[in-house]
C-alpha atoms as a PDB file:
ATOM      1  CA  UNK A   1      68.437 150.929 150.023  1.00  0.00           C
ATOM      2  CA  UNK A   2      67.086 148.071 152.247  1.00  0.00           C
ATOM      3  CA  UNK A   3      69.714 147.712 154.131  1.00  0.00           C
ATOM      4  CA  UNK A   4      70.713 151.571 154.858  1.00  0.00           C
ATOM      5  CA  UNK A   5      67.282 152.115 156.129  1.00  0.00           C
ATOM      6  CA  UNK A   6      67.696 149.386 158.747  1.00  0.00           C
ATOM      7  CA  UNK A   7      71.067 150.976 159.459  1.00  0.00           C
ATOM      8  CA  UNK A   8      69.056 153.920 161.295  1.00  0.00           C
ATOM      9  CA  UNK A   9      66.553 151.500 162.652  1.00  0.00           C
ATOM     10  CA  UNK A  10      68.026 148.773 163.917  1.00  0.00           C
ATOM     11  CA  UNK A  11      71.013 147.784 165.830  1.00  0.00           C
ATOM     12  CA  UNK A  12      74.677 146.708 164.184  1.00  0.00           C
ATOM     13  CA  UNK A  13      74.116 143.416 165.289  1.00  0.00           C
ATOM     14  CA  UNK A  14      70.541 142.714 163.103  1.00  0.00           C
ATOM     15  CA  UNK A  15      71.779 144.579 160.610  1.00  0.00           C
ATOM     16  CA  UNK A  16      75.055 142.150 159.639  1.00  0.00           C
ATOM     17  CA  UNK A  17      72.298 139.262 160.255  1.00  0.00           C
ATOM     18  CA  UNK A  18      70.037 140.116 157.779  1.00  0.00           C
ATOM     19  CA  UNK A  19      73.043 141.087 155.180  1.00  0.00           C
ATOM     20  CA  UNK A  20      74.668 137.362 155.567  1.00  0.00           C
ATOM     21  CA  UNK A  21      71.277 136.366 154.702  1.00  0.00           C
ATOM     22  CA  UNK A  22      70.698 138.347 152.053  1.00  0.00           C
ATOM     23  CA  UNK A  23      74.156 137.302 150.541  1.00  0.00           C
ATOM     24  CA  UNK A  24      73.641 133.345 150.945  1.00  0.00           C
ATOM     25  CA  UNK A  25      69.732 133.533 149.619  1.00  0.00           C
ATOM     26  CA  UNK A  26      71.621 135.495 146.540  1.00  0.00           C
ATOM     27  CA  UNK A  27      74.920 132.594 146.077  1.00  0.00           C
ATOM     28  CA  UNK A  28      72.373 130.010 146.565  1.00  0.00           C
ATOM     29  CA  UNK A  29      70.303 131.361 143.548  1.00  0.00           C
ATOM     30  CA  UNK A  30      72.905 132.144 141.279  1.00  0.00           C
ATOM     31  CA  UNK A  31      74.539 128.381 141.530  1.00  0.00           C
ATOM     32  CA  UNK A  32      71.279 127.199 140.873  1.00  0.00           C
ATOM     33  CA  UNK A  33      70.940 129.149 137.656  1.00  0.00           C
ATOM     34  CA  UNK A  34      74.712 128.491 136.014  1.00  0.00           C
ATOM     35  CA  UNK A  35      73.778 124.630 137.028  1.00  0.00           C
ATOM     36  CA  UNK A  36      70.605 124.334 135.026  1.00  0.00           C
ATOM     37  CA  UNK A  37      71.809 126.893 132.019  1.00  0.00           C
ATOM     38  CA  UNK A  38      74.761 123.888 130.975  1.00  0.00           C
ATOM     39  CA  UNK A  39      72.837 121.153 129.730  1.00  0.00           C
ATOM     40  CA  UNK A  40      74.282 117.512 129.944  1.00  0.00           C
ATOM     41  CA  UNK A  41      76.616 116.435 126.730  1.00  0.00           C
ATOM     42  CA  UNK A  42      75.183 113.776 124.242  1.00  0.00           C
ATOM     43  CA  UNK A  43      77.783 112.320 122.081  1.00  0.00           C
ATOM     44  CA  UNK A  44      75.478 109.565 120.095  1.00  0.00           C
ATOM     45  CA  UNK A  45      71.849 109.933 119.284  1.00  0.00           C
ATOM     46  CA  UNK A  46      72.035 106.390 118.581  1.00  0.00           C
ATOM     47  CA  UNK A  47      73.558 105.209 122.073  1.00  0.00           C
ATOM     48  CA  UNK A  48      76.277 101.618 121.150  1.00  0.00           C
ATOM     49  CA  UNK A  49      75.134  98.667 122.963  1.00  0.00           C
ATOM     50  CA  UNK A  50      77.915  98.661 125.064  1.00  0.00           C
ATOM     51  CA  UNK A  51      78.234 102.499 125.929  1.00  0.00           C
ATOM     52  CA  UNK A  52      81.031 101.523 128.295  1.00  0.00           C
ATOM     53  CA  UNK A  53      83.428 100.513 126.078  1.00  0.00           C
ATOM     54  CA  UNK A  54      82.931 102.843 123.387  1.00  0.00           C
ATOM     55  CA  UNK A  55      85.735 105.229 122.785  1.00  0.00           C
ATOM     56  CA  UNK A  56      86.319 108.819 120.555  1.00  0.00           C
ATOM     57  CA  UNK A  57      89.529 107.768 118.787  1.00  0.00           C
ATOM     58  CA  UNK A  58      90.125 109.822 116.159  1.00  0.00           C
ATOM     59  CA  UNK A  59      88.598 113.216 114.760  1.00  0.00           C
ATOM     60  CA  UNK A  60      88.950 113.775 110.804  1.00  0.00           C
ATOM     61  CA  UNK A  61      91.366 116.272 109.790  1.00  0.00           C
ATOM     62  CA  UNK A  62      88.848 119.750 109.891  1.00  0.00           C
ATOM     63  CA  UNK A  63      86.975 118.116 113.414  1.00  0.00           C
ATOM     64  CA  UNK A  64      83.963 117.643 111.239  1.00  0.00           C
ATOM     65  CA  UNK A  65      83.300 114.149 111.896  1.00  0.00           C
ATOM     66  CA  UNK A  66      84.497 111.998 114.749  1.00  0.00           C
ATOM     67  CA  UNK A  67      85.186 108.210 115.047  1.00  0.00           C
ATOM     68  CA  UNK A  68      83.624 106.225 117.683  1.00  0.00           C
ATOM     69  CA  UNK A  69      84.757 102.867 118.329  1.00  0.00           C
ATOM     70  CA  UNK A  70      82.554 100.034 119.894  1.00  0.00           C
ATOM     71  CA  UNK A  71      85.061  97.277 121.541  1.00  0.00           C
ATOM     72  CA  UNK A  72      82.841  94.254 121.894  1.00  0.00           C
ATOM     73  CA  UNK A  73      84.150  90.893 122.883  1.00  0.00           C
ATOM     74  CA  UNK A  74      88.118  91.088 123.227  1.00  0.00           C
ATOM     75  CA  UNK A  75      87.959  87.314 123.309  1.00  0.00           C
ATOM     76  CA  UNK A  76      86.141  86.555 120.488  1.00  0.00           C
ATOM     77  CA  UNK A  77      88.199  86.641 116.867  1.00  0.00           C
ATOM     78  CA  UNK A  78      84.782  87.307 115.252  1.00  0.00           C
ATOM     79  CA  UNK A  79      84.390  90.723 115.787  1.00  0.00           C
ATOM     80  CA  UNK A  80      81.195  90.144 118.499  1.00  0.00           C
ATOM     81  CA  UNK A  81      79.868  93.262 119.282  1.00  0.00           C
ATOM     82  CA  UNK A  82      82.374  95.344 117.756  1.00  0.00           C
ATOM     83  CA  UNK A  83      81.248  98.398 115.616  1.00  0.00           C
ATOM     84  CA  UNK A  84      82.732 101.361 114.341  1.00  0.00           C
ATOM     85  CA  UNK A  85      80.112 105.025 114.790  1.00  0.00           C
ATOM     86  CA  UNK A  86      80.714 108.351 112.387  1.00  0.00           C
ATOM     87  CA  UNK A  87      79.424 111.114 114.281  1.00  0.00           C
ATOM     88  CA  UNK A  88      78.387 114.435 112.912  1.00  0.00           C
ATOM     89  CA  UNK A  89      80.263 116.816 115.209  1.00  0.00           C
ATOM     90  CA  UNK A  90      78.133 119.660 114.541  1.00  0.00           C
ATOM     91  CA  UNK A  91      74.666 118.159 115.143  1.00  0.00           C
ATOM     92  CA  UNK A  92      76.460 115.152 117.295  1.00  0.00           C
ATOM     93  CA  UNK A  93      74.124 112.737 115.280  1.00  0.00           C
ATOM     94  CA  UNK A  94      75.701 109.386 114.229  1.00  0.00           C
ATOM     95  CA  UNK A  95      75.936 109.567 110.040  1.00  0.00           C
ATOM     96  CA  UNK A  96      76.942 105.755 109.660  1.00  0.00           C
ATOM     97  CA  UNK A  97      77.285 102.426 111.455  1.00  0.00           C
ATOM     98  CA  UNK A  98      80.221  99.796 110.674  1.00  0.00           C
ATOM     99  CA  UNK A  99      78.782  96.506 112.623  1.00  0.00           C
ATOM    100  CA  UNK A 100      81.856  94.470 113.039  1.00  0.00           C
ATOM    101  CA  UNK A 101      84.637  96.456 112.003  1.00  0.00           C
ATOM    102  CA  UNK A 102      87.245  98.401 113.567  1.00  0.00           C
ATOM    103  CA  UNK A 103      88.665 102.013 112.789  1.00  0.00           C
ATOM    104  CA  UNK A 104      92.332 102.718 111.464  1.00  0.00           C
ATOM    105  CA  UNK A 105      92.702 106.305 109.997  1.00  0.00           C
ATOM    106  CA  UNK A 106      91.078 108.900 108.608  1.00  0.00           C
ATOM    107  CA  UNK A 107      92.545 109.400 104.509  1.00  0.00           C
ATOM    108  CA  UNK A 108      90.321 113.227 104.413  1.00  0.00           C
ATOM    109  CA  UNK A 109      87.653 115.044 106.093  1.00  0.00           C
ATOM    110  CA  UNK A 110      85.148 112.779 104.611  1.00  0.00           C
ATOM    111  CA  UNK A 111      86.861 109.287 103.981  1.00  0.00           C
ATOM    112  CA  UNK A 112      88.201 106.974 106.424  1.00  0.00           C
ATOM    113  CA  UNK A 113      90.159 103.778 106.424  1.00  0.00           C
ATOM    114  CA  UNK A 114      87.323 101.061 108.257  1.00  0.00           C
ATOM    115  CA  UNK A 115      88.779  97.334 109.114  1.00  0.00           C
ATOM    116  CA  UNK A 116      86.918  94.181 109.292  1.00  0.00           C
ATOM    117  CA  UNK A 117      88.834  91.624 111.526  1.00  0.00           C
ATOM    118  CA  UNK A 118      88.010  87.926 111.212  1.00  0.00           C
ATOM    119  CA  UNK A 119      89.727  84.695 112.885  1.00  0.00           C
ATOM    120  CA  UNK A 120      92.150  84.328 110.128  1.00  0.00           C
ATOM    121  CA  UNK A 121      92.552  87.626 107.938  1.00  0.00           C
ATOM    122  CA  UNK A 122      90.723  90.879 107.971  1.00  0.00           C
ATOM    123  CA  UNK A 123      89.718  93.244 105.063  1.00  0.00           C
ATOM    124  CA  UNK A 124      90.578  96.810 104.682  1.00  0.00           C
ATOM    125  CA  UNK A 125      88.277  99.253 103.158  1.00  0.00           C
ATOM    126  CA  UNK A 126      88.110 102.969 102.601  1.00  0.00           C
ATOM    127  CA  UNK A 127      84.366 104.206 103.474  1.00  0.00           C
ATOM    128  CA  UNK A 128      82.797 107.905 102.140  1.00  0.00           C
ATOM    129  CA  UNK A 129      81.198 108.321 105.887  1.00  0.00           C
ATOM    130  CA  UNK A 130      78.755 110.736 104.255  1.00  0.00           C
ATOM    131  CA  UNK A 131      77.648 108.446 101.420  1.00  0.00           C
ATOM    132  CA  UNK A 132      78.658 105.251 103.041  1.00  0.00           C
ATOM    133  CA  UNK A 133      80.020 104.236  99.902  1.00  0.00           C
ATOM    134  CA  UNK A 134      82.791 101.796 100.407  1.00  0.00           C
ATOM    135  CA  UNK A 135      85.589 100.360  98.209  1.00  0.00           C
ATOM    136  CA  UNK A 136      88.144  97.470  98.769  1.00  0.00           C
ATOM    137  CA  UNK A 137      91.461  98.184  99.717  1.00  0.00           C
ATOM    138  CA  UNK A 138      93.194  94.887 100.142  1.00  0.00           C
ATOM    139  CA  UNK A 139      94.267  92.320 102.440  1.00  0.00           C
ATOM    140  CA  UNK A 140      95.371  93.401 106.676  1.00  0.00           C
ATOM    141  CA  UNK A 141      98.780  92.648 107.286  1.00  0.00           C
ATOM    142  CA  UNK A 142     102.152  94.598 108.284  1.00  0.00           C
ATOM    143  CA  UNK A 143     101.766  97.944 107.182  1.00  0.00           C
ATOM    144  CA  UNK A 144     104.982 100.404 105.500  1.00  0.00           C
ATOM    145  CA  UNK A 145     104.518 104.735 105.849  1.00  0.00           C
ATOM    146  CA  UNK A 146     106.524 105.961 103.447  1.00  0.00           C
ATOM    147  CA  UNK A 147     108.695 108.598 104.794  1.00  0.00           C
ATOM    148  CA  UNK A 148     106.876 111.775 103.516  1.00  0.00           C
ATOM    149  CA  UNK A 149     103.817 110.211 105.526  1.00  0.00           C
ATOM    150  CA  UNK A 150     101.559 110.635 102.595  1.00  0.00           C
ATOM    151  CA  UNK A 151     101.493 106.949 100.997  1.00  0.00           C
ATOM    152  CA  UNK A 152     101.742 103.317 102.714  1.00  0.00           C
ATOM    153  CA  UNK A 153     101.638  99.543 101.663  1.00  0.00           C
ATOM    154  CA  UNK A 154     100.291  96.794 103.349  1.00  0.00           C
ATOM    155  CA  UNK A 155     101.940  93.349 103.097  1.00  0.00           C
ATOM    156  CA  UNK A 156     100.210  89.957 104.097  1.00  0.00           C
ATOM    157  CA  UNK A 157     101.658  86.465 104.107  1.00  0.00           C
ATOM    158  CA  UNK A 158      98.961  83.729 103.147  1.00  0.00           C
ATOM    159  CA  UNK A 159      97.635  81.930 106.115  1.00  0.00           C
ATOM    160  CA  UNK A 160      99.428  78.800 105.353  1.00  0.00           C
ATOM    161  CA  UNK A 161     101.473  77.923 102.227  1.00  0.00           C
ATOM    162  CA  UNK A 162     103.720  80.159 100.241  1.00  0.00           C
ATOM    163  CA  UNK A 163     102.051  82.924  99.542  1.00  0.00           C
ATOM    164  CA  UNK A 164     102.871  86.610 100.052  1.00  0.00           C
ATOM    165  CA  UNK A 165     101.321  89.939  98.675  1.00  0.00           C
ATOM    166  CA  UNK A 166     100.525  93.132  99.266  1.00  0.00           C
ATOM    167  CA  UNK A 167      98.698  96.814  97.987  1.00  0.00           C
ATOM    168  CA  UNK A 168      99.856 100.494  98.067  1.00  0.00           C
ATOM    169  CA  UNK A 169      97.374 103.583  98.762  1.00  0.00           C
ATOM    170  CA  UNK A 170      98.296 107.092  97.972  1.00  0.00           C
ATOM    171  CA  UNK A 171      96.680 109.052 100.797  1.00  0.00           C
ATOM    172  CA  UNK A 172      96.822 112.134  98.545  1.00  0.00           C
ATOM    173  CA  UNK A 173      95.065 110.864  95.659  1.00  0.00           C
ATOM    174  CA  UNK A 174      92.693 108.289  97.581  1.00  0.00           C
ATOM    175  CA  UNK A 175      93.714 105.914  95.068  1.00  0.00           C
ATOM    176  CA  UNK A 176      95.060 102.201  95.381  1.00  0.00           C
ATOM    177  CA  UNK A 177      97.549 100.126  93.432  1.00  0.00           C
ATOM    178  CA  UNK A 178      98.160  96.530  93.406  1.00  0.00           C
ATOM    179  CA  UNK A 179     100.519  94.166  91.709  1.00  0.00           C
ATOM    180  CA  UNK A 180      99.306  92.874  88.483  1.00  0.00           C
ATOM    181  CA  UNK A 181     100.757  89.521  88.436  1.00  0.00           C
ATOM    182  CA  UNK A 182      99.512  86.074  89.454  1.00  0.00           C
ATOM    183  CA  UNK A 183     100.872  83.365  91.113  1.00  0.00           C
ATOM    184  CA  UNK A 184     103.958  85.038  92.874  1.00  0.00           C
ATOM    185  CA  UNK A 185     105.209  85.758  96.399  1.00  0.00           C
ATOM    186  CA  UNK A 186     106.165  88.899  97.137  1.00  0.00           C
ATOM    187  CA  UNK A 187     108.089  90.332  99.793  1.00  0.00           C
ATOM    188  CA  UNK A 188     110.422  92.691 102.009  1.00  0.00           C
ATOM    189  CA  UNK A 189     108.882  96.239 100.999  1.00  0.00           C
ATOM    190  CA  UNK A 190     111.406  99.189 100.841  1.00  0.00           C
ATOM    191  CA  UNK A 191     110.103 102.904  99.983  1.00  0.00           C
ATOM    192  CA  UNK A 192     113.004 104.890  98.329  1.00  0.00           C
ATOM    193  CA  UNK A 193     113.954 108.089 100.116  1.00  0.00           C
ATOM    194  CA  UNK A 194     111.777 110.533  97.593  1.00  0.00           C
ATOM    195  CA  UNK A 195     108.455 108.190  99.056  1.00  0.00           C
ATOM    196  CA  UNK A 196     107.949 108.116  95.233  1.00  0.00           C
ATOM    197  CA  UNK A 197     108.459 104.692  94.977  1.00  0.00           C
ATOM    198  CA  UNK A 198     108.061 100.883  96.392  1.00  0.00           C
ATOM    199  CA  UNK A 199     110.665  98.659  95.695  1.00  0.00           C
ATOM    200  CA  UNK A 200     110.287  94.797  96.800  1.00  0.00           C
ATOM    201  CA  UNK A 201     111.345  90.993  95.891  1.00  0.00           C
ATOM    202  CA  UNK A 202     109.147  88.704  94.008  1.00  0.00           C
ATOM    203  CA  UNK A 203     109.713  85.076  93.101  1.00  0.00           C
ATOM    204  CA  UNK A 204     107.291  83.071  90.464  1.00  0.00           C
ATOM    205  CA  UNK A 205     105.682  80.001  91.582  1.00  0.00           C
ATOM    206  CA  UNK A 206     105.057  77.498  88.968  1.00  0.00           C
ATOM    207  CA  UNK A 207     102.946  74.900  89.432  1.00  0.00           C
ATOM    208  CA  UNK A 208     103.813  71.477  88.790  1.00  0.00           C
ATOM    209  CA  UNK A 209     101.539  68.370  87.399  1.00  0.00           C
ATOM    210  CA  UNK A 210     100.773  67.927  91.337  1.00  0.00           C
ATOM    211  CA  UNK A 211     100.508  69.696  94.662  1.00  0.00           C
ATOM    212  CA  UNK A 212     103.980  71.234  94.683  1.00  0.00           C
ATOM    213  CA  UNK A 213     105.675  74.436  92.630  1.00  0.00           C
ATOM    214  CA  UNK A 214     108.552  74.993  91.553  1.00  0.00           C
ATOM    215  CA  UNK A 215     110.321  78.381  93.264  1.00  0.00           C
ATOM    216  CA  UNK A 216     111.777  80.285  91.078  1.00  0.00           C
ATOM    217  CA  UNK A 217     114.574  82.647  91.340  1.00  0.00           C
ATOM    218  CA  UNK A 218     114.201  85.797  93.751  1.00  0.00           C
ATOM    219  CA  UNK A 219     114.049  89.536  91.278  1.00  0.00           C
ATOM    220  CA  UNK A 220     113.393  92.604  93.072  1.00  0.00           C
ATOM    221  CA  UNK A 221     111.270  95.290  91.412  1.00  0.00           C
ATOM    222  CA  UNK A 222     109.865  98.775  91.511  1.00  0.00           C
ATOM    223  CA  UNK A 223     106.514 100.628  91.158  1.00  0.00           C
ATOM    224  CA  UNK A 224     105.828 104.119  90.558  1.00  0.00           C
ATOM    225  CA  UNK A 225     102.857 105.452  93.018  1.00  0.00           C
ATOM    226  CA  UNK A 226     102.209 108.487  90.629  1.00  0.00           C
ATOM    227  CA  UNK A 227     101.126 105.547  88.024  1.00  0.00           C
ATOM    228  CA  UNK A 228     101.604 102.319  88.993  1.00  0.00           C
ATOM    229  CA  UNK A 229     104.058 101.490  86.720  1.00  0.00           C
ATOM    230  CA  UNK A 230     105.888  98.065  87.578  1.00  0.00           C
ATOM    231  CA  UNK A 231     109.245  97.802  85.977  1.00  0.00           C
ATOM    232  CA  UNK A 232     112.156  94.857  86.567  1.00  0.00           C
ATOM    233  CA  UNK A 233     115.192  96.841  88.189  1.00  0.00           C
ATOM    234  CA  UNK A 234     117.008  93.247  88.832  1.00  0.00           C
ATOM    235  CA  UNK A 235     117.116  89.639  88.030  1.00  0.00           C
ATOM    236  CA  UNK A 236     119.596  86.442  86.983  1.00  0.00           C
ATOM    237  CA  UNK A 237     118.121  83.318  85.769  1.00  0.00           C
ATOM    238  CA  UNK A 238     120.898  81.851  87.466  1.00  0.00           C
ATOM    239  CA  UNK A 239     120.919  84.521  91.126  1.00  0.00           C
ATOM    240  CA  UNK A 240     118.572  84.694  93.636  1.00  0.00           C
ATOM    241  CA  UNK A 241     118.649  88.316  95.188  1.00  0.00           C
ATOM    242  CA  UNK A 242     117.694  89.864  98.477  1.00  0.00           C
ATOM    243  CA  UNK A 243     116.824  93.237 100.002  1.00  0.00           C
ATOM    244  CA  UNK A 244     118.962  93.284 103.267  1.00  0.00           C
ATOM    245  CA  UNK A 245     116.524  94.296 105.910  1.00  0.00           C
ATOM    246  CA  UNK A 246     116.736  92.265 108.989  1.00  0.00           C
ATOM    247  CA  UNK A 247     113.829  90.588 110.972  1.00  0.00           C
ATOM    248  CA  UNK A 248     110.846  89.288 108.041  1.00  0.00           C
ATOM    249  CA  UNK A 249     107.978  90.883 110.219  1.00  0.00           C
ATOM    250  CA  UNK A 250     109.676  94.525 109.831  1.00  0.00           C
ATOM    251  CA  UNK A 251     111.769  95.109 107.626  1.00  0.00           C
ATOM    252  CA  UNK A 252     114.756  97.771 108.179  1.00  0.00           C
ATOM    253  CA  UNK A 253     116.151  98.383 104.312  1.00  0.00           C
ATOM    254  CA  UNK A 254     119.477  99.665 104.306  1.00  0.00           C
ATOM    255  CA  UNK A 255     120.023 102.547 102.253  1.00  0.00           C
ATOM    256  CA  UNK A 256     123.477 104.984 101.416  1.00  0.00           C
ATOM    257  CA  UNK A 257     121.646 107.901  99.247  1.00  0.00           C
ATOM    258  CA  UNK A 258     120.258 106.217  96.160  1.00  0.00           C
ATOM    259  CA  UNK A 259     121.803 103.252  97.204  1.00  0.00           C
ATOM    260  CA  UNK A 260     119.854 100.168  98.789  1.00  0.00           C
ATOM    261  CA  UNK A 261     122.020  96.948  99.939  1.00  0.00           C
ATOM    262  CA  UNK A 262     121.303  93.917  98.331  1.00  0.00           C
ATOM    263  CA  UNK A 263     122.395  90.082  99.043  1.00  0.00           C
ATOM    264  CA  UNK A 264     122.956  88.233  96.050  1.00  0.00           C
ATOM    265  CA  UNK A 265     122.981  84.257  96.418  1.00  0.00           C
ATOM    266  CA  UNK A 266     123.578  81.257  93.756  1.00  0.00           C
ATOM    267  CA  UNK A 267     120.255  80.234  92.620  1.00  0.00           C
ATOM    268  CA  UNK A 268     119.020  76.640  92.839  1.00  0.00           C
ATOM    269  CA  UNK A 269     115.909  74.920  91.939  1.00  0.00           C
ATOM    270  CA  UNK A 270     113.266  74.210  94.795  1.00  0.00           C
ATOM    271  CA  UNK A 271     110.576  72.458  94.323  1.00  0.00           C
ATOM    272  CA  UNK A 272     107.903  72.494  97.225  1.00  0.00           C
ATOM    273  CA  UNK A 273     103.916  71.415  98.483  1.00  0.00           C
ATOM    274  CA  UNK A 274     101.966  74.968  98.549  1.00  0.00           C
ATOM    275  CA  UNK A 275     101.260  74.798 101.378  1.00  0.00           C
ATOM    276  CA  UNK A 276     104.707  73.166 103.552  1.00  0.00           C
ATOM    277  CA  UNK A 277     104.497  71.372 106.407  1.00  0.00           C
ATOM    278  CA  UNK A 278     107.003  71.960 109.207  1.00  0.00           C
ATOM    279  CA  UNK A 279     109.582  69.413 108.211  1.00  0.00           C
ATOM    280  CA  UNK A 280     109.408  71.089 104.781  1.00  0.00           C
ATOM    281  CA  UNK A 281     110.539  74.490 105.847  1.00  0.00           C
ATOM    282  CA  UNK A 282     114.112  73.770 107.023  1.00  0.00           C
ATOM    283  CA  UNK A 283     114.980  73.205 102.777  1.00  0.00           C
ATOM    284  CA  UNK A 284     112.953  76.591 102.001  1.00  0.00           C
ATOM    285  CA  UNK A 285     114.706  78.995 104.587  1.00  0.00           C
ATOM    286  CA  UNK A 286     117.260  80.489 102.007  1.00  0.00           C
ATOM    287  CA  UNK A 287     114.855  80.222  99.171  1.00  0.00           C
ATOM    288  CA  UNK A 288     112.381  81.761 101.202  1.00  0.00           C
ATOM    289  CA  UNK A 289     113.721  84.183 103.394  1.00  0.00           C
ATOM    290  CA  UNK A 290     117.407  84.223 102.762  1.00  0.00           C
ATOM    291  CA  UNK A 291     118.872  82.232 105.594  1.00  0.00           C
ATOM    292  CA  UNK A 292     121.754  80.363 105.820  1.00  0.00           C
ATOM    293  CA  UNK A 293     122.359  80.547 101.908  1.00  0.00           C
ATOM    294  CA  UNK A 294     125.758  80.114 100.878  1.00  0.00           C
ATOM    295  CA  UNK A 295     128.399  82.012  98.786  1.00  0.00           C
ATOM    296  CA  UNK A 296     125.926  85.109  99.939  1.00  0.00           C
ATOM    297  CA  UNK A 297     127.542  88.850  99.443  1.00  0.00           C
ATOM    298  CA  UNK A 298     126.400  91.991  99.617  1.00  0.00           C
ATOM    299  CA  UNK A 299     125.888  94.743  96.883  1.00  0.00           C
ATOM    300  CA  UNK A 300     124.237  98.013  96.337  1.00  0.00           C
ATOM    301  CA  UNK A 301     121.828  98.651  93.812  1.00  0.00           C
ATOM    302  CA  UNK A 302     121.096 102.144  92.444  1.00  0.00           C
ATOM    303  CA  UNK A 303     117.297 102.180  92.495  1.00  0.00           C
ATOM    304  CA  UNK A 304     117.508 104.876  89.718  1.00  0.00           C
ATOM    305  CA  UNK A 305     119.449 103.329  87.416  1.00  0.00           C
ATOM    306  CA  UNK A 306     119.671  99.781  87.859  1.00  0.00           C
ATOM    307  CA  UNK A 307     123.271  99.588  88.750  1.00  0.00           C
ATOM    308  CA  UNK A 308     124.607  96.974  90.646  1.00  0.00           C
ATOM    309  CA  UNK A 309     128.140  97.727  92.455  1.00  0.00           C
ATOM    310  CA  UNK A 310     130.383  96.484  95.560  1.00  0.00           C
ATOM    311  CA  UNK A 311     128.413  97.586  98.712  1.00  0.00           C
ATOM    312  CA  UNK A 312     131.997  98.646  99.704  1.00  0.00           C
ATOM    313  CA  UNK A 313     132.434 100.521  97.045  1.00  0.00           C
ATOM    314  CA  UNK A 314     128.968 102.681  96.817  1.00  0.00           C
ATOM    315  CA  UNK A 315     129.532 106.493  97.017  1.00  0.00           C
ATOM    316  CA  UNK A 316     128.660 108.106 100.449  1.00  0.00           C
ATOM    317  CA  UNK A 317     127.784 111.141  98.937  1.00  0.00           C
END
């Protein structure tokens, strides 16, 4: 109404004047009002020491809860400064606080998979981030997804010596499984094709009157992840036997259906210190790890039923 009234008042040339004023005085106002209605985002209500190097890495599986990691020193093998934050998505308040640990997965909405590193071997742990209860899962090493992506084992090699072991988790239960025996290496980790079960090699160690052990022959074995059930599914007193599968540090089983190859080699006693030194390892490479053994062939093994045939001959189908 303004404006019309000046129309019979007032000249065309006031009149567009005053309505480009009008219009800026009105723009001006209204991006001051959609700038002060959006109020700055707060992730933390605790704020990390070093803000600048925290990181949102992963969001559990409803968006509930979100996992901030704190980097710290990337020099420093003792986890300096490094922290792991659970934050409440809803309220955006941080829940828990992992000093020195680092974040691998979430297993549900509520429990995650929380890693302390050290400067020789780390810890794995799965953590209730409401309760903050937290339970053992076993040692960090080179990890195996079985290939329905609901299960996976971690293997780790003692820092020095012989040693070799390793745990299984089933994601879908939240439960973990470990081998019950002592004083064994284990090794090369295969899932079957169903993901139902973990077949690997083991070999006893038995200790002599000093530092050294005696190496015995190389079985490979099964366990069920439903139960846990370990069972024996091959082994000679007088064969060592090994799950074809390439490079040590990941292993590449070779399957044909049920069928998983299988190197079978004479077996011959070995003893050997605990813990080897480097001239000691040249004698334990075929013992060990299945190099340059001799009279070596390859077989399939049925990891049903135990049978043991000509790798040429397994069926295809």
């Amino acid at each position: 109404m303004f404006v019309i009234a000046r129309l019979g008042t007032t000249n065309s040339r006031e009149v567009i004047i005053e309505i480009a004023t009008i219009i800026l005085v009105v723009m001006l106002f209204s991006t001051s009002c959609v700038q002060t209605a959006v109020p700055s985002p707060t992730l933390l209500t605790r704020t990390p020491t070093n803000i600048a190097s925290s990181t949102t890495i992963a969001t559990s599986p409803t968006g509930r809860y979100s996992a901030v990691q704190e980097a710290g020193d990337s020099k420093s093998c003792n986890a300096t400064g490094r922290a792991v934050h659970i934050v409440d998505t809803h309220t955006m308040n941080t829940v828990q606080d992992f000093p020195g640990a680092t974040f691998a997965q979430w297993l549900s909405d509520n429990t995650a998979e929380i890693r302390t590193v050290g400067c020789e071997q780390g810890q794995s742990y799965s953590v209730n981030v409401e309760t903050g209860a937290r339970h053992e899962l076993g040692a960090l090493g080179n990890r195996y997804l079985s290939p329905d992506g609901l299960a996976f084992a971690e293997y780790s090699r003692s820092y020095v010596g012989l040693g070799g072991e390793f745990w299984l988790y089933d994601v879908a239960r939240q439960i973990v499984i470990r081998p019950r025996g002592t004083q064994r290496r284990y090794d090369t980790l295969c899932w079957t094709p169903t993901s139902s079960h973990l077949i690997y090699t083991l070999q006893v160690m038995s200790d002599t009157t000093s530092s050294n052990v005696i190496i015995g022959p190389r079985q490979i074995w099964i366990v069920d992840k439903q139960g846990g059930e370990e069972r024996l599914l091959l082994g000679d007193s007088g064969r060592n036997y090994f799950i074809t599968s390439g490079s040590p540090e990941q292993w590449r089983c070779v399957w044909e259906n049920d069928w998983i190859q299988v190197q079978e080699t004479p077996y011959i006693v070995v003893v050997a210190p605990m813990e080897p030194l480097e001239k000691d390892w040249d004698a334990l490479a075929c013992p060990i790890y299945g190099r340059n053994c001799e009279a070596s062939q390859p077989l399939g093994l049925n990891w049903r039923t135990g049978e043991l045939a000509r790798w040429e001959g397994v069926p295809s189908k």
